[in-house]
Structure formats: C-alpha cells, structure tokens
Protein backbone atom coordinates (compact mmCIF):
# COMPACT_ATOMS: atom_id res chain seq x y z
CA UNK A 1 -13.38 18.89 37.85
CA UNK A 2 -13.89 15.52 37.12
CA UNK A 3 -11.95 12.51 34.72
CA UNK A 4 -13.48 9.49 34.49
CA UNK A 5 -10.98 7.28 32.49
CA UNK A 6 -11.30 3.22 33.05
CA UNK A 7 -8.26 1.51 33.88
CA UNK A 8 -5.93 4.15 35.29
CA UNK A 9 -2.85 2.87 36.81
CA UNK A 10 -1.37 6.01 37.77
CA UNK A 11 -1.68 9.75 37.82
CA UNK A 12 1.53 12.35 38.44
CA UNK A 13 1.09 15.89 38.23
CA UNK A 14 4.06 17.98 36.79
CA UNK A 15 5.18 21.60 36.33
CA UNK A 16 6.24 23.19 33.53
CA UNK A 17 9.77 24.79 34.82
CA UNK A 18 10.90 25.19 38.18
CA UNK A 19 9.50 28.28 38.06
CA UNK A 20 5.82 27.82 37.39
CA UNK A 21 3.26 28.63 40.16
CA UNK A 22 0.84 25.77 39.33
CA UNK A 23 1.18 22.61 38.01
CA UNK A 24 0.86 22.20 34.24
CA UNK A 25 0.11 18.88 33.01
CA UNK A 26 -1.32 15.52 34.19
CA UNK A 27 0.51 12.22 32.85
CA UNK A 28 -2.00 9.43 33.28
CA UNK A 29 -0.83 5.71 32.68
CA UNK A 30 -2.99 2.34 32.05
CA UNK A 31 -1.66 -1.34 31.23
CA UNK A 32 -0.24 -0.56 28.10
CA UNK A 33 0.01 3.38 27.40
CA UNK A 34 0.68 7.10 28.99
CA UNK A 35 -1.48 10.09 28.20
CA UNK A 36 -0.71 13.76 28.95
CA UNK A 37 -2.76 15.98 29.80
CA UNK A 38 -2.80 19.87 29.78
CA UNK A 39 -4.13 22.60 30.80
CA UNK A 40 -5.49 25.00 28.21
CA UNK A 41 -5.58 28.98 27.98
CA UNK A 42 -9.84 28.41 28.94
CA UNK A 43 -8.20 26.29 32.14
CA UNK A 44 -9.67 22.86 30.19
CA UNK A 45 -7.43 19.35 30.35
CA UNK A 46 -6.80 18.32 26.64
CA UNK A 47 -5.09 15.72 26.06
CA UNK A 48 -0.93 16.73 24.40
CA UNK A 49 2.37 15.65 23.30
CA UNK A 50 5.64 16.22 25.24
CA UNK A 51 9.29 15.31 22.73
CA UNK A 52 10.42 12.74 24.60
CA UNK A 53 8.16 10.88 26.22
CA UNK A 54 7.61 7.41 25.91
CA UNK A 55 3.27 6.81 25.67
CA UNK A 56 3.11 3.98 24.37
CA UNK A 57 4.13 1.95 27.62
CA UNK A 58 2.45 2.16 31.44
CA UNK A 59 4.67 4.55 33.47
CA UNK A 60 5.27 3.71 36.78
CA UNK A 61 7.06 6.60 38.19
CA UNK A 62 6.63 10.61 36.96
CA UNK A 63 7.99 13.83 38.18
CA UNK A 64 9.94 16.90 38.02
CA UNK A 65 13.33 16.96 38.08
CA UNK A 66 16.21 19.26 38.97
CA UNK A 67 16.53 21.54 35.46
CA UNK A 68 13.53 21.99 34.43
CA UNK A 69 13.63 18.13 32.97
CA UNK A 70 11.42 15.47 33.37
CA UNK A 71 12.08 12.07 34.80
CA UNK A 72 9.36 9.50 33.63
CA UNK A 73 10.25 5.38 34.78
CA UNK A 74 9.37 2.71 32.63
CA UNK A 75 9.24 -1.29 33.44
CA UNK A 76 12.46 -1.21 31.03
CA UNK A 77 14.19 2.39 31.13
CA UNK A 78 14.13 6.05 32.94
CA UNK A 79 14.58 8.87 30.79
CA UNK A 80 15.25 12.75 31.29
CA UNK A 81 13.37 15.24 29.58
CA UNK A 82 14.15 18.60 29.54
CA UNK A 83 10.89 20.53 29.55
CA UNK A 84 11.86 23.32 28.23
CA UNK A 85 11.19 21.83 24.52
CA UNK A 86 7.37 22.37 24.67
C-alpha cells in the first residue's frame, strides 16, 4: 500500500488496546495539523476522529501508552487519551 501525502512531518502507528494483534490507526502530522487514519472492515486507510485528540496542531511525538490511553506531544502540551472511547 501506498500514501502519497505532501508535507508529512511525521507518521506513528498505534493500537487500539493493549490487546490488539495489529496496529489500528496511523496519526500523520504536517506544519500545522494531525490526521488519523484507520483501518476499515475492507482493510482500507480512511481518514477518522479519535475524542481527544488535538488535529489541528503538528504532533511531534505519538504512541501507546500503559492503559489502553494514548499519549500524543504537542509544541505546547502532552495529553492522555484513553482509547477505549472509540
């Protein structure tokens, strides 16, 4: 599979619990925003929304986290965030 997205900063993969096999989404980040992507039920990335995460700012740091949560670093602020509100 291919993405060819200009301007890419950074690219984190991330699982969906600590339980998951395979990793569910991609967070991409360029100068100014954060995109997540998923994969589908016909195994396609489309782009999705997680509560709690900041996209409208680059992200320069993503991963899991102990919990099932989420740690994504901004140029500002970190947050947690708990994945299990999908």
């Amino acid at each position: 599979a291919s993405v060819e997205l200009a301007g890419i900063k950074g690219m984190w993969s991330l699982r969906e619990s600590s339980m998951a096999a395979f990793d569910t989404f991609l967070v991409v980040t360029f100068v100014s925003e954060t995109r997540v992507l998923a994969i589908n039920m016909e195994d396609e990335l489309e782009e999705t929304e997680v509560d709690g995460f900041e996209g409208e700012q680059q992200t320069l740091y993503c991963g899991n986290a102990v919990h099932d949560q989420f740690v994504q670093v901004l140029p500002i602020v970190s947050s947690y965030i708990p994945s299990c509100i999908l």
